[in-house]
PDB file of N, CA and C in Angstrom:
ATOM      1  N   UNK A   1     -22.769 -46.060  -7.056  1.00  0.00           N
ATOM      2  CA  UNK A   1     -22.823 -44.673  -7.490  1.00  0.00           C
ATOM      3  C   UNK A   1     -22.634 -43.748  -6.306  1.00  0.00           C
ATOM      4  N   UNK A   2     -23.723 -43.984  -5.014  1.00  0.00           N
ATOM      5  CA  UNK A   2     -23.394 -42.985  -3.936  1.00  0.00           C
ATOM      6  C   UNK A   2     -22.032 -43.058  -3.390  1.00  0.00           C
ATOM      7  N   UNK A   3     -21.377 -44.236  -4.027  1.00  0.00           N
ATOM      8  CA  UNK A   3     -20.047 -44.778  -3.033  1.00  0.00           C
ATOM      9  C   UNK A   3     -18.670 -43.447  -4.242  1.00  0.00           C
ATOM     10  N   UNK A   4     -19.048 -43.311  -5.569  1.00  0.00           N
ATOM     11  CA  UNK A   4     -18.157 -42.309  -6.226  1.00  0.00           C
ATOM     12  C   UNK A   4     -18.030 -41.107  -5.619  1.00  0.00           C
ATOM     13  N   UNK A   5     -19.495 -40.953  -5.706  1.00  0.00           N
ATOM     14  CA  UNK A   5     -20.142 -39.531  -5.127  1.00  0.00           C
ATOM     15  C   UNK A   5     -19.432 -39.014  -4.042  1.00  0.00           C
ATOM     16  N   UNK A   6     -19.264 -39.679  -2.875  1.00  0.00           N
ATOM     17  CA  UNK A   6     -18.581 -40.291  -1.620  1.00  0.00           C
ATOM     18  C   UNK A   6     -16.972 -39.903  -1.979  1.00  0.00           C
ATOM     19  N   UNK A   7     -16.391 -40.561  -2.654  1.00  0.00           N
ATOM     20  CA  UNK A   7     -15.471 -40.812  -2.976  1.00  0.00           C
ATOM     21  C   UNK A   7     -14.458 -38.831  -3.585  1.00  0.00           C
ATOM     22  N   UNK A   8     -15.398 -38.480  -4.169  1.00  0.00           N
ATOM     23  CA  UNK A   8     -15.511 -37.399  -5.101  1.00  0.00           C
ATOM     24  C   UNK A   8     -15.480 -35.968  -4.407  1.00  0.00           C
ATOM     25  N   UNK A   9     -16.215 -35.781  -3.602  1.00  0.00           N
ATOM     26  CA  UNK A   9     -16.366 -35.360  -2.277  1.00  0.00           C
ATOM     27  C   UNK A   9     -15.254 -35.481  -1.304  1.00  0.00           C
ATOM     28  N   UNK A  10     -14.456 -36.661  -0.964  1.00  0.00           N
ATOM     29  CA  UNK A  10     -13.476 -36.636  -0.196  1.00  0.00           C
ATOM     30  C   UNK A  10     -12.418 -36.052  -1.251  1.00  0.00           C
ATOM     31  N   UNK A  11     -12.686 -36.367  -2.355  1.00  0.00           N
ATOM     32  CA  UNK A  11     -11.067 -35.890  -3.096  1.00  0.00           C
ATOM     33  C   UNK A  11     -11.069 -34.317  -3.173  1.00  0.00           C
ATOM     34  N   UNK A  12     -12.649 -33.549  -2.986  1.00  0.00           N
ATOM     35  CA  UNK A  12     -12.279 -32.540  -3.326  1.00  0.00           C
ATOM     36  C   UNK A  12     -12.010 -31.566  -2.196  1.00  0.00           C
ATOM     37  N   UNK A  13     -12.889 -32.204  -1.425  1.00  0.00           N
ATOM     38  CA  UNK A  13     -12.634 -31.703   0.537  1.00  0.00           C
ATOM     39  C   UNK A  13     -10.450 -32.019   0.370  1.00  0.00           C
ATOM     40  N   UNK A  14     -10.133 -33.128   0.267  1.00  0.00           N
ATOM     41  CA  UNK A  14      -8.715 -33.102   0.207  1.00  0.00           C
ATOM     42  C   UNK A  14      -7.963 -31.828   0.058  1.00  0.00           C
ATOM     43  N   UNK A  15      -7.999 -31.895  -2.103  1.00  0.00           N
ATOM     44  CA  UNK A  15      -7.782 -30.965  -2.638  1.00  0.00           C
ATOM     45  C   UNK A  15      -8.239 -29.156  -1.584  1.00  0.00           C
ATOM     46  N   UNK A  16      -9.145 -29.095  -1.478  1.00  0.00           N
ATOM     47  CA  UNK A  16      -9.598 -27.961  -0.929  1.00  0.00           C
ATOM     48  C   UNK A  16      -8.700 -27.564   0.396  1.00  0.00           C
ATOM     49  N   UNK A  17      -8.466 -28.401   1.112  1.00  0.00           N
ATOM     50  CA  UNK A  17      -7.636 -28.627   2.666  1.00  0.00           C
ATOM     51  C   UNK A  17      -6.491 -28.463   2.384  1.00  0.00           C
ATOM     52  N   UNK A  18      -5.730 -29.319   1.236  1.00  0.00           N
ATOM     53  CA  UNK A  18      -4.300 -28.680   1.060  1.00  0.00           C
ATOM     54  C   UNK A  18      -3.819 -27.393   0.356  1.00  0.00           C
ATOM     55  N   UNK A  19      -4.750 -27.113  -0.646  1.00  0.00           N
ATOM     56  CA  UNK A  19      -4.927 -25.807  -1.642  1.00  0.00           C
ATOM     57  C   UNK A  19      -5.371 -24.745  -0.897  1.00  0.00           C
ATOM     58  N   UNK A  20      -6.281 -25.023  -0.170  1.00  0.00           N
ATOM     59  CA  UNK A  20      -6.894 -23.537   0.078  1.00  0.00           C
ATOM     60  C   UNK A  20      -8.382 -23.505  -0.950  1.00  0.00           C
ATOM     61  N   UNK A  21      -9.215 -22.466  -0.940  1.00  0.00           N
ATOM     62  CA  UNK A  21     -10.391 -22.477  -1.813  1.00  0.00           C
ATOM     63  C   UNK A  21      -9.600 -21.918  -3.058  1.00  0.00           C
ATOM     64  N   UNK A  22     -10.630 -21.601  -4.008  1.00  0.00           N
ATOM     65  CA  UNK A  22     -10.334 -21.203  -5.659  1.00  0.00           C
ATOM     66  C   UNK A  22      -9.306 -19.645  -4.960  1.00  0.00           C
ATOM     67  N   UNK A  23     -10.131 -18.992  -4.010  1.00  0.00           N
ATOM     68  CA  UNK A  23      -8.957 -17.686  -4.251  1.00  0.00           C
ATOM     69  C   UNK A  23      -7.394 -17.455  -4.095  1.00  0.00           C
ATOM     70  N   UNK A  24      -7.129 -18.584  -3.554  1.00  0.00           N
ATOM     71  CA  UNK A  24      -5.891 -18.907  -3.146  1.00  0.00           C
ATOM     72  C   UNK A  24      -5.203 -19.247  -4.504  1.00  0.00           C
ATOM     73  N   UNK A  25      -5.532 -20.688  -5.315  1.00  0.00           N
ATOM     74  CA  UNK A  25      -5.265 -20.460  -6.658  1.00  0.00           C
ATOM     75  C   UNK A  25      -5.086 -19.477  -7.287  1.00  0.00           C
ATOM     76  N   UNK A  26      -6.315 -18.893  -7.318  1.00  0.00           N
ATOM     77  CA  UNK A  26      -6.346 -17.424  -8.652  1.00  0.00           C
ATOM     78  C   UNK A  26      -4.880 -16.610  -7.924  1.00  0.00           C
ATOM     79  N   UNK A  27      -4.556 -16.330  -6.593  1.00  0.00           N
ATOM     80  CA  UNK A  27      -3.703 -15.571  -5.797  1.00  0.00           C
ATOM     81  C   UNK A  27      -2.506 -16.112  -7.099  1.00  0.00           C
ATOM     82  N   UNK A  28      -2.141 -17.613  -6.629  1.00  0.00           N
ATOM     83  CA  UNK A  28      -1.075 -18.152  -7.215  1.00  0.00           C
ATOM     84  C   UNK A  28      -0.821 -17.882  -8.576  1.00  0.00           C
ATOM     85  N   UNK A  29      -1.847 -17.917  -9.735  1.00  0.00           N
ATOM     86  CA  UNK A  29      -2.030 -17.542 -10.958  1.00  0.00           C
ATOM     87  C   UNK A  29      -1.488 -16.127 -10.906  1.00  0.00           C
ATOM     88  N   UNK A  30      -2.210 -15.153 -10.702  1.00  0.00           N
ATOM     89  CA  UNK A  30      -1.479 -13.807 -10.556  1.00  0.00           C
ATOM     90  C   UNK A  30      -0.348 -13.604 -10.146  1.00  0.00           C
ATOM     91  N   UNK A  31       0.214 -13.610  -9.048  1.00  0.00           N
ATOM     92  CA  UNK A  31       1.270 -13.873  -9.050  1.00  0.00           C
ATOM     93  C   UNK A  31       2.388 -14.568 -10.520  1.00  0.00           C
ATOM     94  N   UNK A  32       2.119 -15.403 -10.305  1.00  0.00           N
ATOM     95  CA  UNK A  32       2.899 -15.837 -11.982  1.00  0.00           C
ATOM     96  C   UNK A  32       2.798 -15.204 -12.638  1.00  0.00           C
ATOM     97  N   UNK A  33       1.844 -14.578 -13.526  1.00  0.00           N
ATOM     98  CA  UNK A  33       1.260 -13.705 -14.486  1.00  0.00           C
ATOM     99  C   UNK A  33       2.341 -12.391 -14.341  1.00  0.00           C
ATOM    100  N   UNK A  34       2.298 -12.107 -12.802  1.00  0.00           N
ATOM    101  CA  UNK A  34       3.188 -10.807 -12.557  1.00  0.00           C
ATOM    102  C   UNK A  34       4.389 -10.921 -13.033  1.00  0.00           C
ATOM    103  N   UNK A  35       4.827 -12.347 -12.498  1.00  0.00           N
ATOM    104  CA  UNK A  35       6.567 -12.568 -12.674  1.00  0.00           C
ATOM    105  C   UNK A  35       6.586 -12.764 -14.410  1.00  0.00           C
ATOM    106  N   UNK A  36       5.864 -13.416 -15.038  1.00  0.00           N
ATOM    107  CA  UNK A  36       6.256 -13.533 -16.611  1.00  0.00           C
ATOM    108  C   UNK A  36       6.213 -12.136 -17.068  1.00  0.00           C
ATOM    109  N   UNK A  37       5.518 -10.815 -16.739  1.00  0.00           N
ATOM    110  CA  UNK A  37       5.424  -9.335 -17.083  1.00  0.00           C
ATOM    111  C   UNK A  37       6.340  -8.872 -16.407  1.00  0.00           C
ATOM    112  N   UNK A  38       7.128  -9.186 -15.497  1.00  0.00           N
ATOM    113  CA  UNK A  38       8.419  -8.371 -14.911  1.00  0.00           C
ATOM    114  C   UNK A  38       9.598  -9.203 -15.443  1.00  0.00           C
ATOM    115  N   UNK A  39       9.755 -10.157 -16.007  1.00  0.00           N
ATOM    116  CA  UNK A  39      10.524 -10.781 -16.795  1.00  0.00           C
ATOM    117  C   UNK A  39      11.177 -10.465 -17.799  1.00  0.00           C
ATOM    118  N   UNK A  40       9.691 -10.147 -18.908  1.00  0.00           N
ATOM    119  CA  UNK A  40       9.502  -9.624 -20.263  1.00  0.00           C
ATOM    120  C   UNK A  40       9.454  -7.873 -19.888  1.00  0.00           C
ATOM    121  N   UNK A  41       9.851  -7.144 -19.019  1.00  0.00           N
ATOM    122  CA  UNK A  41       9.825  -6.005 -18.845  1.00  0.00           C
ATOM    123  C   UNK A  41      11.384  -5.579 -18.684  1.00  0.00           C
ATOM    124  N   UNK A  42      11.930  -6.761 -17.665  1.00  0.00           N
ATOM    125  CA  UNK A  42      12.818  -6.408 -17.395  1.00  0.00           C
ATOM    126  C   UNK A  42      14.276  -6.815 -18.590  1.00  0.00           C
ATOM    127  N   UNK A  43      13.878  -8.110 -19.614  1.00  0.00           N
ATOM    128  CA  UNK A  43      14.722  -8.315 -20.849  1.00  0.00           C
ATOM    129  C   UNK A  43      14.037  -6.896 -21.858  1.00  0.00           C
ATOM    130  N   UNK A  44      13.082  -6.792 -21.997  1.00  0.00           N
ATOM    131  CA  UNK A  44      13.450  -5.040 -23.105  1.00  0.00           C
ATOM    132  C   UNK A  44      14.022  -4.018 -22.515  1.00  0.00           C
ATOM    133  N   UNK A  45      13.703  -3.860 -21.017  1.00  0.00           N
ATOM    134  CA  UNK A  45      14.885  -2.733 -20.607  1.00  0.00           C
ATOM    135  C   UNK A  45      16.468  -3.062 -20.794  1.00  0.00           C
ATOM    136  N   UNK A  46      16.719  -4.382 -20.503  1.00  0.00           N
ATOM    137  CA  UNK A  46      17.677  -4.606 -20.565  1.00  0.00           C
ATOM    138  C   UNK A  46      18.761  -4.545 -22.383  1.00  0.00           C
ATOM    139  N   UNK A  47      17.727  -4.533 -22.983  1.00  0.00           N
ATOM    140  CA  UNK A  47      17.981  -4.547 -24.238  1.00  0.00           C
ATOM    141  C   UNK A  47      17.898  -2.999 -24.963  1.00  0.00           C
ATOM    142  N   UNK A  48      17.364  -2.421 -24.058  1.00  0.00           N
ATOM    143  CA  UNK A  48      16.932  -0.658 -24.767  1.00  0.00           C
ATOM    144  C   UNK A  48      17.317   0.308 -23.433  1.00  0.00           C
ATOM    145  N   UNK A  49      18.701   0.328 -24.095  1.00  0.00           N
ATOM    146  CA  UNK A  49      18.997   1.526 -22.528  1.00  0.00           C
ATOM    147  C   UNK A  49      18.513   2.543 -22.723  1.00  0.00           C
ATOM    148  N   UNK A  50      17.978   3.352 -23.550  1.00  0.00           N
ATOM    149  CA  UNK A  50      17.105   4.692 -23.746  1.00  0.00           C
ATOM    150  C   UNK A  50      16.261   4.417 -23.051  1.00  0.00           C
ATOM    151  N   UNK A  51      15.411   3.254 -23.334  1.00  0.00           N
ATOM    152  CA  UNK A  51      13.855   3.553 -22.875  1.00  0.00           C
ATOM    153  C   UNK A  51      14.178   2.707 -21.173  1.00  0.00           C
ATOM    154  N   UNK A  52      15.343   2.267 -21.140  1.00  0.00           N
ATOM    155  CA  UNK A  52      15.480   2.263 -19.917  1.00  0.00           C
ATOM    156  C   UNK A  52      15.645   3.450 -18.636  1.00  0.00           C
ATOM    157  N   UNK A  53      17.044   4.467 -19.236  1.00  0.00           N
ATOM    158  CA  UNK A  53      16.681   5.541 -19.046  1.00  0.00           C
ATOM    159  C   UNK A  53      15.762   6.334 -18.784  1.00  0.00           C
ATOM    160  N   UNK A  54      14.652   6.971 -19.652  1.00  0.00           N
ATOM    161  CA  UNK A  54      13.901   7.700 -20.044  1.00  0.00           C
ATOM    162  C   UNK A  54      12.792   6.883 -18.712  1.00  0.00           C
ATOM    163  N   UNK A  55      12.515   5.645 -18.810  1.00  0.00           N
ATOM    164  CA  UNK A  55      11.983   5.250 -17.705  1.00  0.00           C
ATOM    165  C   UNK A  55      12.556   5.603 -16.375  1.00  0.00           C
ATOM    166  N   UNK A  56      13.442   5.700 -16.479  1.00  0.00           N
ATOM    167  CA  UNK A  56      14.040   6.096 -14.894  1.00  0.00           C
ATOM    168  C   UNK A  56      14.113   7.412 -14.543  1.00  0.00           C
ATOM    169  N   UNK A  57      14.442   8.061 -15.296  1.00  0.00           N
ATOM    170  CA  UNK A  57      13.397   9.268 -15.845  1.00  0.00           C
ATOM    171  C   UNK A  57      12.372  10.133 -14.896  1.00  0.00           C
ATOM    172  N   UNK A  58      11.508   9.298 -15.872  1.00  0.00           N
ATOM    173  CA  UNK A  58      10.138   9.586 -15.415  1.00  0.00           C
ATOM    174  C   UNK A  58       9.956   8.890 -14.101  1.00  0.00           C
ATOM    175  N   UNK A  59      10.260   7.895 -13.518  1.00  0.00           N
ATOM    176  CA  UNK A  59       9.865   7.205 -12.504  1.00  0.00           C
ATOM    177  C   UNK A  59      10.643   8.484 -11.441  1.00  0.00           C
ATOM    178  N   UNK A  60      11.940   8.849 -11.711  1.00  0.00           N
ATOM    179  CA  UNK A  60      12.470   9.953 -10.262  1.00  0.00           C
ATOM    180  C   UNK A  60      11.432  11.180 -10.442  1.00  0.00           C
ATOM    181  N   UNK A  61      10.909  11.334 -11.342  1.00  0.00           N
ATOM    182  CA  UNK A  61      10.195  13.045 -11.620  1.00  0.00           C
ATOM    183  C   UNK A  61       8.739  12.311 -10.772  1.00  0.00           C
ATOM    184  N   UNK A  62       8.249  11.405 -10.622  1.00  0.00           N
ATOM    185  CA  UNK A  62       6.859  10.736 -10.076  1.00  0.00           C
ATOM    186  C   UNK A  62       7.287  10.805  -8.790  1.00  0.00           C
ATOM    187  N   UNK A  63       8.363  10.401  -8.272  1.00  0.00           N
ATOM    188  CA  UNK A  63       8.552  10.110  -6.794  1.00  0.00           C
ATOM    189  C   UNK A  63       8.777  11.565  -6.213  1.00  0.00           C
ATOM    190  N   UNK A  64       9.051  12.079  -7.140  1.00  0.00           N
ATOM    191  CA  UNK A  64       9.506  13.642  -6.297  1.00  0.00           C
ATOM    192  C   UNK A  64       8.349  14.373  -6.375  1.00  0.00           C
ATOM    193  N   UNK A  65       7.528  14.198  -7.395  1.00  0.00           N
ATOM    194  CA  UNK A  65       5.836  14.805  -7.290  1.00  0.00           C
ATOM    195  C   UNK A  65       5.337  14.460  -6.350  1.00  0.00           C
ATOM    196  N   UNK A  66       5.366  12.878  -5.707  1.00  0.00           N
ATOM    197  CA  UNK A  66       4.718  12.174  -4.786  1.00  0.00           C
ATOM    198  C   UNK A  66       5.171  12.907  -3.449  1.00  0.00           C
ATOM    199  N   UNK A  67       6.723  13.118  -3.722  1.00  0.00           N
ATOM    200  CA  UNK A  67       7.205  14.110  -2.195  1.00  0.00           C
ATOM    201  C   UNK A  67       6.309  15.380  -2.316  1.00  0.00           C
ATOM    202  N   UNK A  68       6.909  15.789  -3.075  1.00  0.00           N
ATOM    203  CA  UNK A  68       6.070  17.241  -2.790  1.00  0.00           C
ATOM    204  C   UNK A  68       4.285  17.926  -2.500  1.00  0.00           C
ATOM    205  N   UNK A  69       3.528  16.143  -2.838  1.00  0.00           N
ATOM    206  CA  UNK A  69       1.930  16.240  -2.697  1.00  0.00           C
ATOM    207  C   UNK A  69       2.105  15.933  -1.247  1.00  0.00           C
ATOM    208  N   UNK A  70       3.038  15.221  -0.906  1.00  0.00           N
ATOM    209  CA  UNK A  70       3.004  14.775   0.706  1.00  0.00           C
ATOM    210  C   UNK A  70       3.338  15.942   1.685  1.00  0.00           C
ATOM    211  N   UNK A  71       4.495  16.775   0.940  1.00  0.00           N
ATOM    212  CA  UNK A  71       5.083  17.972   2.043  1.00  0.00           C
ATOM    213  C   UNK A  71       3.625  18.654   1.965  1.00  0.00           C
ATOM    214  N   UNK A  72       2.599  19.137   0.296  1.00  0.00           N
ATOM    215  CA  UNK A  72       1.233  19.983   0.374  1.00  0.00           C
ATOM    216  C   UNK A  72       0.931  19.431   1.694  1.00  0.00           C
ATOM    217  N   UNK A  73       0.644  18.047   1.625  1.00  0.00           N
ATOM    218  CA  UNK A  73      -0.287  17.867   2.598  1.00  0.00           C
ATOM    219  C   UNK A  73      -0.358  18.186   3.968  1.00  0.00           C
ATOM    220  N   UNK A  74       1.098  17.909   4.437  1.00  0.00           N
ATOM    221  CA  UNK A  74       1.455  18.353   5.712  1.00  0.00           C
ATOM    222  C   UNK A  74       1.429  19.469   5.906  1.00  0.00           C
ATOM    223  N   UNK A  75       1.595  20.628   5.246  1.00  0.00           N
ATOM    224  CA  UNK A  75       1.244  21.884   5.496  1.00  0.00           C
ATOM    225  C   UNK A  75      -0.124  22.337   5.475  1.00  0.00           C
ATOM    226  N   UNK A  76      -1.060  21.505   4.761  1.00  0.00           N
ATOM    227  CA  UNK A  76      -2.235  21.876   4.518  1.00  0.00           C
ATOM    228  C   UNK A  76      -2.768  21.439   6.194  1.00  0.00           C
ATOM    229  N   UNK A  77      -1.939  20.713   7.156  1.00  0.00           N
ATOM    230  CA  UNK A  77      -2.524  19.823   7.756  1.00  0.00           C
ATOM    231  C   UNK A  77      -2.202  20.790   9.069  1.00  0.00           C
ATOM    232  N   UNK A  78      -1.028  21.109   8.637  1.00  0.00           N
ATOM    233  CA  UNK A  78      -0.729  22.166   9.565  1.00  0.00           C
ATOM    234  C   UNK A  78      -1.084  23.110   9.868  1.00  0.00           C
ATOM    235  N   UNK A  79      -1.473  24.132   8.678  1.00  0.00           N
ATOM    236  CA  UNK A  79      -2.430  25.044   8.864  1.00  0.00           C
ATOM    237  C   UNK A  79      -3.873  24.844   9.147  1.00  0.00           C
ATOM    238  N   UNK A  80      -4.344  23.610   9.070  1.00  0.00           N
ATOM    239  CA  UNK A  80      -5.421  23.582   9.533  1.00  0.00           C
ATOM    240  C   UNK A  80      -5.889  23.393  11.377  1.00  0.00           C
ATOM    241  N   UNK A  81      -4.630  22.422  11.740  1.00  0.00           N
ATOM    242  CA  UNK A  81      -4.186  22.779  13.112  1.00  0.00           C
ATOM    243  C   UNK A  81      -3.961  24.053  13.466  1.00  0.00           C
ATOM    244  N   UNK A  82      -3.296  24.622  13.015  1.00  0.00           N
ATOM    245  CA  UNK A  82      -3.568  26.392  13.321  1.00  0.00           C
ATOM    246  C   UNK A  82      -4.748  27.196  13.916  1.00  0.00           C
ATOM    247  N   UNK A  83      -5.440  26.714  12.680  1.00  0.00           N
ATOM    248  CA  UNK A  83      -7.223  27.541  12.305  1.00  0.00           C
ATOM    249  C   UNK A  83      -7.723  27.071  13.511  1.00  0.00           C
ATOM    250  N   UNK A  84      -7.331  25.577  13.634  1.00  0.00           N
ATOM    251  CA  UNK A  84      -8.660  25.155  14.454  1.00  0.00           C
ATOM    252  C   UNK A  84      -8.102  25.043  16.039  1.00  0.00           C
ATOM    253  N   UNK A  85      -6.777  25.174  16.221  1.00  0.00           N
ATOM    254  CA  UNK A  85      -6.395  25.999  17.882  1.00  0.00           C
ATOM    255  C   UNK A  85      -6.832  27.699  18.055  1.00  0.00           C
ATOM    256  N   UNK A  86      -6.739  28.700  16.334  1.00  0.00           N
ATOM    257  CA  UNK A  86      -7.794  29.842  17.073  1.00  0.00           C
ATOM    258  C   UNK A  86      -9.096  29.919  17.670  1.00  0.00           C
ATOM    259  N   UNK A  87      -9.680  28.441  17.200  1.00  0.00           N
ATOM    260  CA  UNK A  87     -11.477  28.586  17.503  1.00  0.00           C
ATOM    261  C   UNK A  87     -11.159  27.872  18.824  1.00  0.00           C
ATOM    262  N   UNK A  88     -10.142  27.687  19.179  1.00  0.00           N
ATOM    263  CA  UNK A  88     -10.521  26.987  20.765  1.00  0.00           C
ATOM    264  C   UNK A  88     -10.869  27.895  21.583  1.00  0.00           C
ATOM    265  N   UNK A  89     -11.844  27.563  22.493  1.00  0.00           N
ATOM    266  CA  UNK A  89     -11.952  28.781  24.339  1.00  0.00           C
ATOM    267  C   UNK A  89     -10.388  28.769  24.951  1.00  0.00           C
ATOM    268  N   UNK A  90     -10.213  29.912  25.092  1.00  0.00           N
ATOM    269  CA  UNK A  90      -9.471  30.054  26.132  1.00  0.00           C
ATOM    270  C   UNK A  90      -8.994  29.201  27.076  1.00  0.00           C
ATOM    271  N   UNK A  91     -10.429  29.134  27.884  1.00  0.00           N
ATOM    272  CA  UNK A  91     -10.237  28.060  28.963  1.00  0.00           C
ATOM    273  C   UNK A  91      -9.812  26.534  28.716  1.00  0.00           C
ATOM    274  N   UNK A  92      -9.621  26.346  27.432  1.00  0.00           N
ATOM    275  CA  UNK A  92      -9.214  25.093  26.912  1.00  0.00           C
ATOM    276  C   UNK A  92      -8.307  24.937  26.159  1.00  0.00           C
ATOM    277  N   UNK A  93      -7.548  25.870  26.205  1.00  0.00           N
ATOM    278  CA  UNK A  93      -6.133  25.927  24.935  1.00  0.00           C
ATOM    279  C   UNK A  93      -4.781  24.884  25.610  1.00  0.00           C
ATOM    280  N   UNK A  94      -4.773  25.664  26.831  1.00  0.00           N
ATOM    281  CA  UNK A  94      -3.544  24.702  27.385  1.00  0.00           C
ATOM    282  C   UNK A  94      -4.097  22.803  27.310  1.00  0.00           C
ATOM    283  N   UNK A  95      -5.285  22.819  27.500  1.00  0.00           N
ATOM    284  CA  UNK A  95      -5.929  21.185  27.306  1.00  0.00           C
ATOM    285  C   UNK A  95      -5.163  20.445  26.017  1.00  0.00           C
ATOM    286  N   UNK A  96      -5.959  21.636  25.205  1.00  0.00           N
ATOM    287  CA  UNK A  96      -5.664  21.375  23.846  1.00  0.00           C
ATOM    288  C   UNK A  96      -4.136  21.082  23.462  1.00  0.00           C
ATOM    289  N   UNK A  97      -3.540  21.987  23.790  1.00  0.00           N
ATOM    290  CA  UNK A  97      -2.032  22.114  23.217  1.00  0.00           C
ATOM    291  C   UNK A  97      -1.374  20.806  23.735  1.00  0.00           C
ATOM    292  N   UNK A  98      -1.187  20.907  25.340  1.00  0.00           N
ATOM    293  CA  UNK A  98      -1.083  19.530  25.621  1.00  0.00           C
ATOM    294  C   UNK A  98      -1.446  17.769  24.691  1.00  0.00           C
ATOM    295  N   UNK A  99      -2.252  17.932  24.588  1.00  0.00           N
ATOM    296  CA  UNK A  99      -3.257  16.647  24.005  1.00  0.00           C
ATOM    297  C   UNK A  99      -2.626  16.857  22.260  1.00  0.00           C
ATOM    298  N   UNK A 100      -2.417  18.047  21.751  1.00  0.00           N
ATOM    299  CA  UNK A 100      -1.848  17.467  20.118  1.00  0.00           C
ATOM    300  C   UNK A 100      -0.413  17.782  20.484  1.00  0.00           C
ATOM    301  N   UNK A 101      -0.012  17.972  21.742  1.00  0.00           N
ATOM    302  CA  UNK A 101       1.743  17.851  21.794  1.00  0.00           C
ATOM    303  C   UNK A 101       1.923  16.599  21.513  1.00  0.00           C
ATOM    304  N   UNK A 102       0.734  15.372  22.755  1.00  0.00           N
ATOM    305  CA  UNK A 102       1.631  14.266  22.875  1.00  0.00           C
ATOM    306  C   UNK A 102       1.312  13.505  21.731  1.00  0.00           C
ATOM    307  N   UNK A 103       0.222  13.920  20.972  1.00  0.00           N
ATOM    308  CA  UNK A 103      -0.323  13.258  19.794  1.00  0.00           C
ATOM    309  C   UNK A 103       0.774  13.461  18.659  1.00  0.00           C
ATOM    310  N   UNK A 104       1.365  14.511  18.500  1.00  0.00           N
ATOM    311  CA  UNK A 104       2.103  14.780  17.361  1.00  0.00           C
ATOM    312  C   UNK A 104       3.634  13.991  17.857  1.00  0.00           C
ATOM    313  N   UNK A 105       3.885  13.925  18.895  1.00  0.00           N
ATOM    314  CA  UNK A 105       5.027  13.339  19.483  1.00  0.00           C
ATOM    315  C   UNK A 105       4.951  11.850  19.364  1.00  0.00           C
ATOM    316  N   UNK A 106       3.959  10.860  19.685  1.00  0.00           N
ATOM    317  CA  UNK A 106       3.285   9.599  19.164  1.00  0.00           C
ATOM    318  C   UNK A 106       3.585   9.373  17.799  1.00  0.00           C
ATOM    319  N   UNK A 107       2.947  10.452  16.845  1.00  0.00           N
ATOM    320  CA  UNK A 107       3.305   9.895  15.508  1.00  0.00           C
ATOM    321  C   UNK A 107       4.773  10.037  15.169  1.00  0.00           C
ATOM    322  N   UNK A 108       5.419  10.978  15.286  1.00  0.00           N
ATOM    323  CA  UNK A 108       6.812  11.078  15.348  1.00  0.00           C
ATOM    324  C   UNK A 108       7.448   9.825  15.558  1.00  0.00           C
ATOM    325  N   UNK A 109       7.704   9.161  16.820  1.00  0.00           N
ATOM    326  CA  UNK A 109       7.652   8.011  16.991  1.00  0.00           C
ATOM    327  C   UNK A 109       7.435   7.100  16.369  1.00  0.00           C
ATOM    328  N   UNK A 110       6.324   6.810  16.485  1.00  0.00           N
ATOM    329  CA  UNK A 110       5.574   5.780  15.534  1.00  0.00           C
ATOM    330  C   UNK A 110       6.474   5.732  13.914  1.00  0.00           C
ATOM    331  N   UNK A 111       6.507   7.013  13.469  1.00  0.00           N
ATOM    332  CA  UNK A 111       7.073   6.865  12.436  1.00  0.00           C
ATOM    333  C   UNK A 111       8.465   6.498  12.599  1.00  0.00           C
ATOM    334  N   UNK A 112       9.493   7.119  13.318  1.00  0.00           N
ATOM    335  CA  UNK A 112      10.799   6.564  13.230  1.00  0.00           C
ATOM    336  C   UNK A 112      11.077   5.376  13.790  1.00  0.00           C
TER     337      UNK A 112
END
């Protein structure tokens, strides 16, 4: 009996070593799950050019909302850089300006 036990234990230490634990599975499951719903998403579009359309649609009117919450933001972000270079001292503006030149120049970068 201790020798199954034994036995049972190595198969699942195995299993576990080549698999990965349960989350790795469930990963794999989802995944699938996704591809059979982009499958079956993508044969009714393919079959209904309206609602294919009308989806495409709506998906350009979302992305261009999404631009335009992003340009808010940057302006909101900007003016708040504004506000908060009037509350600087004097004696510390050129510090300042310096220090979000090279900072804003970094992300620039960074981004392109």
């Amino acid at each position: 009996m201790s020798g199954e036990v034994h036995l049972g234990k190595m198969i699942s230490g195995s299993v576990k070593e080549v698999l990965g634990d349960e989350d790795l599975l469930l990963e794999v499951v989802r995944d699938m799950i996704k591809d059979e719903i982009k499958e079956r998403i993508q044969k009714a579009l393919e079959e209904n050019p309206e609602i294919k359309a009308e989806l495409e649609e709506a998906l350009e009117e979302y992305y261009k909302a999404k631009m335009r919450q992003t340009l808010a933001v940057i302006k909101i972000a900007k003016s708040s850089v504004h506000l908060g270079l009037r509350t600087v001292p004097a004696d510390l503006q050129d510090d300042v300006h310096k220090e979000l030149e090279k900072e804003i120049t970094r992300i620039i970068d960074d981004t392109l």
